[in-house]
Structure formats: C-alpha cells, structure tokens
N, C-alpha and C. Protein backbone atom coordinates (compact mmCIF):
# COMPACT_ATOMS: atom_id res chain seq x y z
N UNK A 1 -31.95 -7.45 -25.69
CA UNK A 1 -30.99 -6.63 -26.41
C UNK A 1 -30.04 -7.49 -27.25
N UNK A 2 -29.49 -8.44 -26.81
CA UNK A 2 -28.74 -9.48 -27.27
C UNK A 2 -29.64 -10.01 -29.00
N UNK A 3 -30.67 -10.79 -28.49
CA UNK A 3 -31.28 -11.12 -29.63
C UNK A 3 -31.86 -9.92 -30.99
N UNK A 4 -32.41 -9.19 -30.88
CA UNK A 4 -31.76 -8.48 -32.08
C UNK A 4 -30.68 -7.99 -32.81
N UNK A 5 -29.59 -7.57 -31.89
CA UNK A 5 -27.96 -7.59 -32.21
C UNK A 5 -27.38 -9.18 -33.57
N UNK A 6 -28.58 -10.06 -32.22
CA UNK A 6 -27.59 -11.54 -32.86
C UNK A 6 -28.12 -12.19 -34.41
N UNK A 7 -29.99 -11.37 -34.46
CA UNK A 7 -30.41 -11.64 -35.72
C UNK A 7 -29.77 -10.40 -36.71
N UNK A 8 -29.54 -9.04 -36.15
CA UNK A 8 -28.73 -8.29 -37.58
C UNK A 8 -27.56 -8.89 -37.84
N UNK A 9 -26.78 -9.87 -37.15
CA UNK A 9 -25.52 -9.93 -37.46
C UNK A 9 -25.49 -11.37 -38.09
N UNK A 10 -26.88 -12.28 -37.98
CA UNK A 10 -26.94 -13.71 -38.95
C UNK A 10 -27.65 -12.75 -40.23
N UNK A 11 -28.57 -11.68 -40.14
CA UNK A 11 -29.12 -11.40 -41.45
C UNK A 11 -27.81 -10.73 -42.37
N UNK A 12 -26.60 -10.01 -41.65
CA UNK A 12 -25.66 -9.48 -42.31
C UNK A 12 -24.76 -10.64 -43.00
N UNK A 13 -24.59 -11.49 -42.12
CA UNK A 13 -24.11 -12.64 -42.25
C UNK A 13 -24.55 -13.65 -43.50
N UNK A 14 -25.81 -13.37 -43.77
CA UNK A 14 -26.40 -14.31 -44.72
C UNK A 14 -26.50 -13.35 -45.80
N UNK A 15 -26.32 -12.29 -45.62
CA UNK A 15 -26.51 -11.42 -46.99
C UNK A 15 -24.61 -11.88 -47.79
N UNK A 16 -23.88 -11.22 -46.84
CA UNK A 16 -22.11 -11.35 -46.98
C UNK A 16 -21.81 -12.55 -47.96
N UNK A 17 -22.17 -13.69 -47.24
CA UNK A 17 -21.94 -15.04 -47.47
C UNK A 17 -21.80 -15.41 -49.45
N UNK A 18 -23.06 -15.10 -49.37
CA UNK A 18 -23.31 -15.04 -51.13
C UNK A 18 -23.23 -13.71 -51.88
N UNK A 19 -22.37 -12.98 -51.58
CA UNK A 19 -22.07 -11.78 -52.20
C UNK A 19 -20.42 -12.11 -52.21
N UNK A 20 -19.55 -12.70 -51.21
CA UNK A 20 -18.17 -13.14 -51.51
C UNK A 20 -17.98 -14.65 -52.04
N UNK A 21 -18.75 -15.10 -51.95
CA UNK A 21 -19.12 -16.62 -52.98
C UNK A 21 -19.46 -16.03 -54.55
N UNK A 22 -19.89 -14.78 -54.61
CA UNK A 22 -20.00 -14.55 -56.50
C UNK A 22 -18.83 -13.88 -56.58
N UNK A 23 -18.40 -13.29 -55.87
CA UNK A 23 -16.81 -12.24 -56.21
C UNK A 23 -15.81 -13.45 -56.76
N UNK A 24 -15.96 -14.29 -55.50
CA UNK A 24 -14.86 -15.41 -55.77
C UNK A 24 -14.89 -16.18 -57.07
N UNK A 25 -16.43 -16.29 -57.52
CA UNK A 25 -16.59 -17.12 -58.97
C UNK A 25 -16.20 -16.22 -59.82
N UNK A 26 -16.31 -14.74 -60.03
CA UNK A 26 -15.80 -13.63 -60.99
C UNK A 26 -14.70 -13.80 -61.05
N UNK A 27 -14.08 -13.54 -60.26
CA UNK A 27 -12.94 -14.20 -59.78
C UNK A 27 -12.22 -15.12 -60.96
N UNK A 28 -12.48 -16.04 -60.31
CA UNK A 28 -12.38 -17.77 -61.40
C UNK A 28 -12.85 -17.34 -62.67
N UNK A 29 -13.76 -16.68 -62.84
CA UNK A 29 -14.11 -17.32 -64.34
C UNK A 29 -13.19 -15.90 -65.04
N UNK A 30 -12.77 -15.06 -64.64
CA UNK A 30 -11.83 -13.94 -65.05
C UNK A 30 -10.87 -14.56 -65.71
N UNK A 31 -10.18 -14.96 -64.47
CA UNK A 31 -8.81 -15.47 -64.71
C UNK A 31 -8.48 -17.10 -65.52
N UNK A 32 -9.83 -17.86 -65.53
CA UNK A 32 -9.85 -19.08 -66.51
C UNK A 32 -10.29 -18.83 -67.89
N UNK A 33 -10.91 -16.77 -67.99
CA UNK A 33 -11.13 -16.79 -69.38
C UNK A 33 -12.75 -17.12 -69.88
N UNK A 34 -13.63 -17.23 -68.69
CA UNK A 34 -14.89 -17.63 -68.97
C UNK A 34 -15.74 -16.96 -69.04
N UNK A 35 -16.73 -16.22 -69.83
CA UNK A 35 -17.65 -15.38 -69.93
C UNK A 35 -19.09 -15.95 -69.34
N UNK A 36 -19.72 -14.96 -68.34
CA UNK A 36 -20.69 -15.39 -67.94
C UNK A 36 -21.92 -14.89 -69.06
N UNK A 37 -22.74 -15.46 -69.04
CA UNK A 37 -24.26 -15.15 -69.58
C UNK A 37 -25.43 -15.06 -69.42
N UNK A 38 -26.55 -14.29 -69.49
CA UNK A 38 -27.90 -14.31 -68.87
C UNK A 38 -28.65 -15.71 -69.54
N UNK A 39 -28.66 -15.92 -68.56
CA UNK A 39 -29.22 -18.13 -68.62
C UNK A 39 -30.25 -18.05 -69.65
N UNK A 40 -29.72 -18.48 -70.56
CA UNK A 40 -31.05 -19.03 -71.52
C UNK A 40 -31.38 -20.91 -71.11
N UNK A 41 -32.44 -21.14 -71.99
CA UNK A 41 -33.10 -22.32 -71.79
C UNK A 41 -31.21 -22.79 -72.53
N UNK A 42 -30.88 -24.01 -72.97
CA UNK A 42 -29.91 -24.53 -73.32
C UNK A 42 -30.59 -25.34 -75.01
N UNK A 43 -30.18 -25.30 -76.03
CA UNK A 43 -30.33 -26.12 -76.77
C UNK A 43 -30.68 -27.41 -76.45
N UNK A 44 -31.38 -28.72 -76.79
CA UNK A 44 -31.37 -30.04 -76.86
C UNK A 44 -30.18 -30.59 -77.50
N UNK A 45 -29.71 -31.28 -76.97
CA UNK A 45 -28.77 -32.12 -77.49
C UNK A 45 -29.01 -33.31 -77.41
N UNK A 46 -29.10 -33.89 -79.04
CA UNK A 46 -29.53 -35.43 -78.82
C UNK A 46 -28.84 -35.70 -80.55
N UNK A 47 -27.48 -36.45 -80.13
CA UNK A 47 -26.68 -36.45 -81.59
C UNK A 47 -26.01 -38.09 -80.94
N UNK A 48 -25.62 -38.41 -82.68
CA UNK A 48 -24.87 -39.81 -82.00
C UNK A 48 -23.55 -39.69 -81.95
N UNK A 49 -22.97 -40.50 -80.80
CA UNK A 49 -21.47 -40.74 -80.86
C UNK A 49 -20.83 -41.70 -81.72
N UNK A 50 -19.40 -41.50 -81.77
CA UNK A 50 -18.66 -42.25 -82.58
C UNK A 50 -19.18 -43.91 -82.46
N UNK A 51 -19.63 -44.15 -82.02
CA UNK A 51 -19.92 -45.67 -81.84
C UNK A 51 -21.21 -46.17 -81.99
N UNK A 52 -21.83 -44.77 -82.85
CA UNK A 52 -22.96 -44.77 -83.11
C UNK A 52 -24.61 -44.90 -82.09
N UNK A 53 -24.09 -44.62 -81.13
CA UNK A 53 -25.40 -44.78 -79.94
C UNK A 53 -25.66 -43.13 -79.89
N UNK A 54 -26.87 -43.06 -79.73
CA UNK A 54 -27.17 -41.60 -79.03
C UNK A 54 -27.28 -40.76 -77.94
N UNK A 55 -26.78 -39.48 -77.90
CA UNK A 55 -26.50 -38.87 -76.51
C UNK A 55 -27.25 -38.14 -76.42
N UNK A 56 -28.28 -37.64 -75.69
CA UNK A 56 -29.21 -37.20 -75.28
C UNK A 56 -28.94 -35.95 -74.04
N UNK A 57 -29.33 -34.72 -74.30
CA UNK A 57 -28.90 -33.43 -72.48
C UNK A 57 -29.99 -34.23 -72.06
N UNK A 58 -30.98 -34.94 -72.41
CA UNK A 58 -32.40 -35.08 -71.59
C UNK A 58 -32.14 -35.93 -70.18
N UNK A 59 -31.28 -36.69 -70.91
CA UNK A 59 -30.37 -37.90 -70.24
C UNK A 59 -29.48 -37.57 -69.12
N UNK A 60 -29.26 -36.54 -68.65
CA UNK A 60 -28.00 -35.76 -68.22
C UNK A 60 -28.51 -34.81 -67.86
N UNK A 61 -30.06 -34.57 -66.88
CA UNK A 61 -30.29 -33.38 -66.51
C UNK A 61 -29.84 -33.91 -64.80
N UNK A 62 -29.70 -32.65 -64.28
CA UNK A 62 -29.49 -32.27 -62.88
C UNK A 62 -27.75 -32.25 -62.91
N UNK A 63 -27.16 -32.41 -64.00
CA UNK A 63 -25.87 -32.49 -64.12
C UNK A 63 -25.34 -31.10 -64.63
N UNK A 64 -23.96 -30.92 -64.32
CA UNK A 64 -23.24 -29.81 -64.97
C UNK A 64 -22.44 -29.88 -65.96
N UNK A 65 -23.00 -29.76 -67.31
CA UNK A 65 -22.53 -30.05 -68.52
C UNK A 65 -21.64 -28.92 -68.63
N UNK A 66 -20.67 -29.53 -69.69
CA UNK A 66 -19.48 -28.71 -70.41
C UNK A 66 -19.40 -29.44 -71.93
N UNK A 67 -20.20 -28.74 -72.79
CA UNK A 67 -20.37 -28.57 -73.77
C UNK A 67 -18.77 -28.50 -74.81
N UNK A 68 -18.14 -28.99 -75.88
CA UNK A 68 -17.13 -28.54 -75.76
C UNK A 68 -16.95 -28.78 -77.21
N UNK A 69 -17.27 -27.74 -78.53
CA UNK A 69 -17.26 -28.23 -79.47
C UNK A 69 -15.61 -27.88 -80.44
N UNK A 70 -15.44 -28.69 -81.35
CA UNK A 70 -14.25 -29.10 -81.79
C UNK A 70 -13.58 -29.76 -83.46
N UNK A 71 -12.98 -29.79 -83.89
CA UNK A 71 -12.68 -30.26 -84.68
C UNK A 71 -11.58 -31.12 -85.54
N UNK A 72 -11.43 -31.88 -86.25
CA UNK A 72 -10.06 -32.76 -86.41
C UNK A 72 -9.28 -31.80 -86.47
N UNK A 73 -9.44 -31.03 -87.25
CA UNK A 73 -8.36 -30.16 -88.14
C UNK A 73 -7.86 -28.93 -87.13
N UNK A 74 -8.29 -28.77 -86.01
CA UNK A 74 -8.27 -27.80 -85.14
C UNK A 74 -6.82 -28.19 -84.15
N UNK A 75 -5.49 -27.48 -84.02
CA UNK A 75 -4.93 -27.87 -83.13
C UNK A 75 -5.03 -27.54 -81.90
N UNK A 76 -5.44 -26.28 -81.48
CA UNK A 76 -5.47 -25.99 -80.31
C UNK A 76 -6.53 -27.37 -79.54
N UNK A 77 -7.85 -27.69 -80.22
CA UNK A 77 -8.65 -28.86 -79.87
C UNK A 77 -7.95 -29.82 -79.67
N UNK A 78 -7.15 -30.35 -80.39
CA UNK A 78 -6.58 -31.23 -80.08
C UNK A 78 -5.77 -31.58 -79.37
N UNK A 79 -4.80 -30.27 -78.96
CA UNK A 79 -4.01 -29.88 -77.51
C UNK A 79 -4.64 -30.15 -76.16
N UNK A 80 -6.21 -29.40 -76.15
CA UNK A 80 -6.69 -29.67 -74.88
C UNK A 80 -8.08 -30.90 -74.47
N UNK A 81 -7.32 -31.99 -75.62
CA UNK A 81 -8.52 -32.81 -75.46
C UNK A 81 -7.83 -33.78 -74.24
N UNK A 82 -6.14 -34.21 -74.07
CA UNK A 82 -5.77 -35.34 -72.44
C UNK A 82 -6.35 -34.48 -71.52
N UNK A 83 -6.37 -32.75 -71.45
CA UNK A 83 -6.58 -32.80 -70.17
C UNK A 83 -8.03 -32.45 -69.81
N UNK A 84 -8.89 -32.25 -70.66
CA UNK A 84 -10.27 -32.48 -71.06
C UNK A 84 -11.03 -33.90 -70.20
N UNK A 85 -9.91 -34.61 -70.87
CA UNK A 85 -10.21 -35.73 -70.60
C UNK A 85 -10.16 -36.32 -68.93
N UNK A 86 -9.26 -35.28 -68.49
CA UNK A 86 -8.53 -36.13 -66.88
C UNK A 86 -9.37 -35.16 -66.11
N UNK A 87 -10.33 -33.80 -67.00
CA UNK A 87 -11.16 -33.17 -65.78
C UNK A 87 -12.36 -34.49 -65.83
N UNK A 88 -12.86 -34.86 -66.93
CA UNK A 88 -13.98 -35.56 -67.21
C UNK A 88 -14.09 -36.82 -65.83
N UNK A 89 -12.83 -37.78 -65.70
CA UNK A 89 -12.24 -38.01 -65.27
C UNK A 89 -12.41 -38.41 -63.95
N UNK A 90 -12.35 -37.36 -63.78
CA UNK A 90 -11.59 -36.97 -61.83
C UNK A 90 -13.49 -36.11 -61.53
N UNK A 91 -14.54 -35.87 -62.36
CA UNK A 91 -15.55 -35.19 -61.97
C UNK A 91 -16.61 -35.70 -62.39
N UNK A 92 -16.42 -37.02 -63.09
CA UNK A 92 -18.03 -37.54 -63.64
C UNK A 92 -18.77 -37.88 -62.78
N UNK A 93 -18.29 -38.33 -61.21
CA UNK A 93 -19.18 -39.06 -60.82
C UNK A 93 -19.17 -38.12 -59.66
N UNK A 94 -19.27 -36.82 -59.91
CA UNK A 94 -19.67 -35.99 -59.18
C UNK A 94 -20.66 -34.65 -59.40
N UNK A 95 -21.58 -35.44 -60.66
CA UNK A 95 -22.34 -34.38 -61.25
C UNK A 95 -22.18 -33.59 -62.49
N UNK A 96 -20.78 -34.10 -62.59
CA UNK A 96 -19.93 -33.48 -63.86
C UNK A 96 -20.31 -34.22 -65.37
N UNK A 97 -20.76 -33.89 -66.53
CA UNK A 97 -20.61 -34.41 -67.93
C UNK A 97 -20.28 -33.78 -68.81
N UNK A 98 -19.11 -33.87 -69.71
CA UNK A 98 -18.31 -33.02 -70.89
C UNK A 98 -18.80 -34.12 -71.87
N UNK A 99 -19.36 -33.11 -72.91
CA UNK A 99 -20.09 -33.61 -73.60
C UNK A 99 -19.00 -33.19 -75.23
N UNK A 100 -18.13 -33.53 -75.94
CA UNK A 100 -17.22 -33.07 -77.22
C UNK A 100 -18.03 -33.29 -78.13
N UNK A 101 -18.71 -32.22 -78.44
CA UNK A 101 -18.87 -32.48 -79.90
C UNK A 101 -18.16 -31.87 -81.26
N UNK A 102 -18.10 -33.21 -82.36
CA UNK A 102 -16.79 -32.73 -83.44
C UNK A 102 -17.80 -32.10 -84.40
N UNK A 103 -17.55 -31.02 -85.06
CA UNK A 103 -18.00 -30.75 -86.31
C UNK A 103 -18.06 -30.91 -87.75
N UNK A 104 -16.48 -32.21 -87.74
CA UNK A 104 -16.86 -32.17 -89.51
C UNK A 104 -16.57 -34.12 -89.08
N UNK A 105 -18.13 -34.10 -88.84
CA UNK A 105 -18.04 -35.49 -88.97
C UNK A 105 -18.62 -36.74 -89.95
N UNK A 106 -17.71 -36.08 -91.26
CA UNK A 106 -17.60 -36.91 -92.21
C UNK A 106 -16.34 -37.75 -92.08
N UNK A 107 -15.67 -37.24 -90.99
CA UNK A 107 -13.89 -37.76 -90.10
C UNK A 107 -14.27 -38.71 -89.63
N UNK A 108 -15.37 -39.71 -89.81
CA UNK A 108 -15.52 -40.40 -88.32
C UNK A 108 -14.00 -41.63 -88.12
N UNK A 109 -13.34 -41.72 -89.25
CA UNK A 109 -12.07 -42.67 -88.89
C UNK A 109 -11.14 -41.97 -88.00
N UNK A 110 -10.71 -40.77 -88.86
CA UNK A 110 -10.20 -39.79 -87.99
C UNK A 110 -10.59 -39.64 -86.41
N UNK A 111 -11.97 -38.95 -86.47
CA UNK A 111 -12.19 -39.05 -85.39
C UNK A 111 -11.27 -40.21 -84.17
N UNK A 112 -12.41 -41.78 -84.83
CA UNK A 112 -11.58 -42.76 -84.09
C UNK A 112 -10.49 -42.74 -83.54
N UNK A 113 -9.16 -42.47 -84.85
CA UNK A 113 -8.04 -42.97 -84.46
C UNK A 113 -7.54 -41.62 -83.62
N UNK A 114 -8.11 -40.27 -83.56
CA UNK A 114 -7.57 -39.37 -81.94
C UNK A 114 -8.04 -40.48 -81.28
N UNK A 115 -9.35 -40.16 -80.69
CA UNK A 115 -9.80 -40.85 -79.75
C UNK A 115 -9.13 -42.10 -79.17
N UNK A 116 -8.76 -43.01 -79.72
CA UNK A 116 -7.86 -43.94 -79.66
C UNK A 116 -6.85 -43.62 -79.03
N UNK A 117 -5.93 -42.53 -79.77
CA UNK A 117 -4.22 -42.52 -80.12
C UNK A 117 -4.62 -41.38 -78.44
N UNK A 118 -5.17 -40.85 -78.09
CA UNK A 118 -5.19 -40.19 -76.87
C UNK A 118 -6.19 -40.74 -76.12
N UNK A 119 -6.25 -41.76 -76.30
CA UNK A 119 -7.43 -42.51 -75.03
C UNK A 119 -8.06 -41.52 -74.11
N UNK A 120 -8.91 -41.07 -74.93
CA UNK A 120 -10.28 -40.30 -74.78
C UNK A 120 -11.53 -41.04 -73.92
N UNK A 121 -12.05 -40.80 -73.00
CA UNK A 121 -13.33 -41.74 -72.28
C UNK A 121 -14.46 -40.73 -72.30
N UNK A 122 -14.61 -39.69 -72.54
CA UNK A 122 -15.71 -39.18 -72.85
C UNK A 122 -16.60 -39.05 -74.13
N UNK A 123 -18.00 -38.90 -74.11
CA UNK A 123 -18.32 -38.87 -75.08
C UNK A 123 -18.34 -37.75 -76.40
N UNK A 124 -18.05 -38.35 -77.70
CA UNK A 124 -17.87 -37.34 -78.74
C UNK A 124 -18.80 -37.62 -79.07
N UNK A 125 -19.57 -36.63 -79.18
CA UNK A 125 -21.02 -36.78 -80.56
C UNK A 125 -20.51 -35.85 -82.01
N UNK A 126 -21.40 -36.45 -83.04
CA UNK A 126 -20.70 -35.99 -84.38
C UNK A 126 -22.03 -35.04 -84.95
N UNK A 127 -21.82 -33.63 -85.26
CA UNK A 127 -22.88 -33.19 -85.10
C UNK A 127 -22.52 -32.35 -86.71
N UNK A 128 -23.46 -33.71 -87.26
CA UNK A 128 -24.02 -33.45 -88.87
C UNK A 128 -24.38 -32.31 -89.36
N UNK A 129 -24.27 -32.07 -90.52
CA UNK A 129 -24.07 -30.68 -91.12
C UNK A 129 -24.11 -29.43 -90.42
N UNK A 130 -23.50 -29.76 -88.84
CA UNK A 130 -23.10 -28.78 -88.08
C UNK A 130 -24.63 -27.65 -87.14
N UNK A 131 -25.33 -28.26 -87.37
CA UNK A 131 -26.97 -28.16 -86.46
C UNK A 131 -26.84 -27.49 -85.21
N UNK A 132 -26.23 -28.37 -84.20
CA UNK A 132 -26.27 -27.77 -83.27
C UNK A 132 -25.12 -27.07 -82.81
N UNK A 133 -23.96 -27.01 -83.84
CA UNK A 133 -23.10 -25.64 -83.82
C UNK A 133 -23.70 -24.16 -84.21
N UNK A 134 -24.66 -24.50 -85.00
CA UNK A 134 -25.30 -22.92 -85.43
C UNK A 134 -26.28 -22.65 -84.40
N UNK A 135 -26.90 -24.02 -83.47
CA UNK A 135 -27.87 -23.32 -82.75
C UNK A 135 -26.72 -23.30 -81.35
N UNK A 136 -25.97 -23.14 -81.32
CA UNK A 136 -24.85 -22.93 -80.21
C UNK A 136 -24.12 -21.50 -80.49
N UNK A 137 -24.60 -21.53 -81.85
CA UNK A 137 -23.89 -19.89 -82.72
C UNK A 137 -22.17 -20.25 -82.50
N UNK A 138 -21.65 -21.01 -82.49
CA UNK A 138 -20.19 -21.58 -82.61
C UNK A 138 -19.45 -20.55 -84.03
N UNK A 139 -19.01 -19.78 -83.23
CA UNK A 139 -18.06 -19.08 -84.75
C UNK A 139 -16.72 -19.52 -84.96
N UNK A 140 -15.84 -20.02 -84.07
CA UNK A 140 -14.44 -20.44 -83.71
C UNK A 140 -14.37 -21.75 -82.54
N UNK A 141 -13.52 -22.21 -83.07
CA UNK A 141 -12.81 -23.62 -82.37
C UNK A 141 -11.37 -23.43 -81.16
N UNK A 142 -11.20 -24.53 -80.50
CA UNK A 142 -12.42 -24.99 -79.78
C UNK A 142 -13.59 -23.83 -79.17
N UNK A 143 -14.65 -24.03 -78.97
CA UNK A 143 -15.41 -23.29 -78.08
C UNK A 143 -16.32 -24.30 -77.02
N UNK A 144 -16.49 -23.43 -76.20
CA UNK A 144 -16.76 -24.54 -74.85
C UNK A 144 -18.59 -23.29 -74.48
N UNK A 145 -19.43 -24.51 -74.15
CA UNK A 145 -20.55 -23.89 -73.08
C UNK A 145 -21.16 -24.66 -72.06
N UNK A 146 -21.42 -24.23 -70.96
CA UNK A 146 -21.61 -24.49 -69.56
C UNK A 146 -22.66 -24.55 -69.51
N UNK A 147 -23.83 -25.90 -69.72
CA UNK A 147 -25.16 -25.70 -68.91
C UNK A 147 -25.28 -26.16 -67.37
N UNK A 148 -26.28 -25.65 -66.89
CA UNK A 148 -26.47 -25.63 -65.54
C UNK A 148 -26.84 -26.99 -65.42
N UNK A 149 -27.55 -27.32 -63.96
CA UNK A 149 -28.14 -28.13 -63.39
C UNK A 149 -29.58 -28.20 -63.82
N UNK A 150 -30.30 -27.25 -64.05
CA UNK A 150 -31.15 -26.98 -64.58
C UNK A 150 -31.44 -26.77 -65.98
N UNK A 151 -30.02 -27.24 -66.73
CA UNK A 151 -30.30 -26.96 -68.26
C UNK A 151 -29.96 -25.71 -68.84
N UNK A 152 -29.81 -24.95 -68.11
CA UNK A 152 -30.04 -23.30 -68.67
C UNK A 152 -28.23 -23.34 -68.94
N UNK A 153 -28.29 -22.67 -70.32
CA UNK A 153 -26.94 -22.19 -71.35
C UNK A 153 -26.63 -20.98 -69.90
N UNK A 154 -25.21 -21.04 -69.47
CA UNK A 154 -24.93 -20.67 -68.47
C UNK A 154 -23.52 -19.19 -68.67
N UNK A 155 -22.93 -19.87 -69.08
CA UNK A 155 -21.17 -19.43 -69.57
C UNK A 155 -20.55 -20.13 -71.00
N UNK A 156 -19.60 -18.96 -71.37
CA UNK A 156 -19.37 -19.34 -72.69
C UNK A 156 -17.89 -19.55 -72.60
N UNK A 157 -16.50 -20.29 -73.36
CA UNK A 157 -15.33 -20.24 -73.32
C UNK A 157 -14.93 -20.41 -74.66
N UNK A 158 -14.01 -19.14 -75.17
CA UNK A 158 -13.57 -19.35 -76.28
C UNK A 158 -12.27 -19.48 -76.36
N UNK A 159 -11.64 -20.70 -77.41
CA UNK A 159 -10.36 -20.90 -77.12
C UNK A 159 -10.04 -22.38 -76.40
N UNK A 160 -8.90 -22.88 -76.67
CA UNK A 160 -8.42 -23.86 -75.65
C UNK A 160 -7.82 -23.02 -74.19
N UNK A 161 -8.02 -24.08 -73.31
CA UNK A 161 -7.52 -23.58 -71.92
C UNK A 161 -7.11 -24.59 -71.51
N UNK A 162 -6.13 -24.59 -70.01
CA UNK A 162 -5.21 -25.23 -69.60
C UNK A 162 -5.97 -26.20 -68.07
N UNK A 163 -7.14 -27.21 -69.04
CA UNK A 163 -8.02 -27.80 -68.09
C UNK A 163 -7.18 -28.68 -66.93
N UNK A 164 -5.72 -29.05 -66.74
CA UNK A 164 -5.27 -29.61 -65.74
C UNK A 164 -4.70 -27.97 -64.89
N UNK A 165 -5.20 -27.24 -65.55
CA UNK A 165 -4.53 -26.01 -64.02
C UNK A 165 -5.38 -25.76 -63.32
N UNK A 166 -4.75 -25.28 -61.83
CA UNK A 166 -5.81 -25.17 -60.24
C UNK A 166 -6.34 -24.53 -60.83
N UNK A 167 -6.57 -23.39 -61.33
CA UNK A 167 -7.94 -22.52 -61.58
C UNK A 167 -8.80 -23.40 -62.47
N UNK A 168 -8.97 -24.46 -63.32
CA UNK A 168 -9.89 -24.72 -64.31
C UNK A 168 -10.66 -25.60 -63.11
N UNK A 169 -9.30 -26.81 -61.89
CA UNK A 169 -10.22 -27.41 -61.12
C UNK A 169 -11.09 -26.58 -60.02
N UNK A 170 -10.65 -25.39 -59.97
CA UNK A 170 -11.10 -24.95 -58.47
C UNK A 170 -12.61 -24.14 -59.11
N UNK A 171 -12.14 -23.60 -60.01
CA UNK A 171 -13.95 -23.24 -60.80
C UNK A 171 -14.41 -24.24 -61.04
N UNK A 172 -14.12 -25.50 -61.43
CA UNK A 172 -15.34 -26.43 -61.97
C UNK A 172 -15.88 -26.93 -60.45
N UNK A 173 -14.65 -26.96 -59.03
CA UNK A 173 -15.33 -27.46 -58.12
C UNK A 173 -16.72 -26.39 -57.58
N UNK A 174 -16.19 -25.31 -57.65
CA UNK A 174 -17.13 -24.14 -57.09
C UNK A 174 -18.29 -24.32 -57.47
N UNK A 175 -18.52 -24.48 -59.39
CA UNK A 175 -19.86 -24.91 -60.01
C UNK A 175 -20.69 -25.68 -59.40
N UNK A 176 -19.71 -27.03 -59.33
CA UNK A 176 -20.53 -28.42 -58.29
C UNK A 176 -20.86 -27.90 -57.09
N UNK A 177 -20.26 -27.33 -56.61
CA UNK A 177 -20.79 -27.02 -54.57
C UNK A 177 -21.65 -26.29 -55.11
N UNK A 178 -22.29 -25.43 -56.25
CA UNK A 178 -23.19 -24.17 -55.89
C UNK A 178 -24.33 -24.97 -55.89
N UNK A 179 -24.30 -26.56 -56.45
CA UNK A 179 -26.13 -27.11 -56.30
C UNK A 179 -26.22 -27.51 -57.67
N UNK A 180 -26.65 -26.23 -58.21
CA UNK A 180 -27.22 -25.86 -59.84
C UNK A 180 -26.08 -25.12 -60.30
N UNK A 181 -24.94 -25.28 -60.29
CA UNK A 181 -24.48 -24.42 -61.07
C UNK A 181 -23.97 -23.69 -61.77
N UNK A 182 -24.74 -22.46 -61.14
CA UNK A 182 -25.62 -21.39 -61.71
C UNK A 182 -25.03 -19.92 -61.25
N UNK A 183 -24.23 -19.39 -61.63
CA UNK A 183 -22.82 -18.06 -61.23
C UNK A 183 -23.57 -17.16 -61.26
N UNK A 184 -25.14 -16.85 -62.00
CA UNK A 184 -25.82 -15.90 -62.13
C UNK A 184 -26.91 -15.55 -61.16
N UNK A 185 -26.29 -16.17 -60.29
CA UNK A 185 -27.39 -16.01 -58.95
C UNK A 185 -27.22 -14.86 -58.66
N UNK A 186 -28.40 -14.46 -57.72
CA UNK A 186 -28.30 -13.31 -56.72
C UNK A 186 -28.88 -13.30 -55.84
C-alpha cells in the first residue's frame, strides 16, 4: 500500500518540479522585459572583431550566448555596455558568452576608443553592411538575443536593461542551471 502512494507522490513530484521551475523563469523574463520565442535554428555567426580576428557561434557551441547588437551612435547602448560587461565577467567561465555586435562599422576608431574609454573585455564583432542584423531582423537598438546551448534563437530583448540588477543575474543564473538553456521546455 505504501509503495504505490510513494510512486504517485515522486510521479506528482516530478511532474510539479518543472512546472514551478517555468513559472519562476516567466517570472524573470516578465519582469527583466524578455520575450520568449519558439526556438528556431540560430543564425551563424562568424564576423571579425575589432582586432580583426574572427568570431565564430561554431566556436561557442554548448554555451549560452547573449547576442547583443548595438551601435556608436546609440546611447542607451552605450549606457548598458559597464554592466554588460561585469555580467560577461562574473559568467564566462560558466558557460556564459556575450557576443556585441556593432552595426555601423565603418566606426572602427570609434568603436576602439569606447571600448577602451570603458574597458570593455568582451568580444565586439563589426557586422558589415549590417548582414547579420537583417538576418537577426534587428529593427531598433540596443537589441539583445539569447541562443541556447544547443544553438537554437531562444528569447528576444528590446531596449537597454539594467544588467547589474538581481533580476538580470538571477535569470541569467536560472538559464545556466537549466543545462541547455532552453525556457521553452515542457
């Protein structure tokens, strides 16, 4: 009698578990402003950075990219590139890669001297006549996208946001604990 009682209440148990683990990410991504999306494959990304080497997603799979495109002339971008920088930071070597790419990068001095004048450590790629902003469909600056662990275009963010507040760290930690992820589970 015991043992069936004790398997409905691990099968209830295992159903619960990941049904208040997605509330909680709705949750987060509500209140940080993040739109979820039905997972497409993710664009390739393979553009060079300011220093002229190339960055590759191929390079950077099993990781949780944050896509984060931008521009000189953009202030809000330029507002949330220190603390951009201090998530990058405090999460690279935990699966985490923010990947900035600028759009009018005929700036590349410009570029530089932010990068510089806000000691920036992540990578900017400069993405020529704007390619993989149209295949990102980028209509407004900054805009941010989330691929998975698996690559798959995940969540979208439009707008700057306030990447040193508990909610930006406590969703990006949630992403990392899910494995892959991936908010569109079920």
């Amino acid at each position: 009698m015991l043992i069936p009682k004790l398997r409905h209440f691990l099968f209830l148990l295992s159903v619960l578990i990941p049904v208040s683990a997605l509330a909680a990410d709705e949750a987060l991504f509500k209140k940080l402003g993040v739109k979820a999306i039905n997972p497409v494959l993710a664009p390739e990304i393979s553009l060079s950075d300011n220093n002229g080497l190339t960055i590759s997603s191929k390079n950077l799979q099993g990781q949780l990219i944050l896509v984060n495109f931008w521009a000189t002339w953009c202030s809000p971008c330029l507002t949330e590139m220190p603390a951009l920088d201090r998530l990058y930071r405090r999460y690279k070597n935990q699966g985490f890669s923010l990947l900035a790419v600028n759009t009018d990068s005929h700036q590349r001095k410009r570029i530089n001297t932010i990068a510089r004048k806000l000691a920036l450590t992540f990578p900017i790629l400069l993405d020529e006549n704007e390619v993989l902003s149209k295949q990102f469909g980028v209509s407004g600056m900054p805009a941010s996208y989330v691929i998975d662990r698996e690559g798959r275009l995940i969540a979208y963010i439009e707008g700057a946001r306030d990447w040193d507040s508990e909610t930006a760290h406590e969703w990006l930690e949630n992403m990392l604990a899910q494995g892959q992820g991936d908010i569109n589970r079920k």
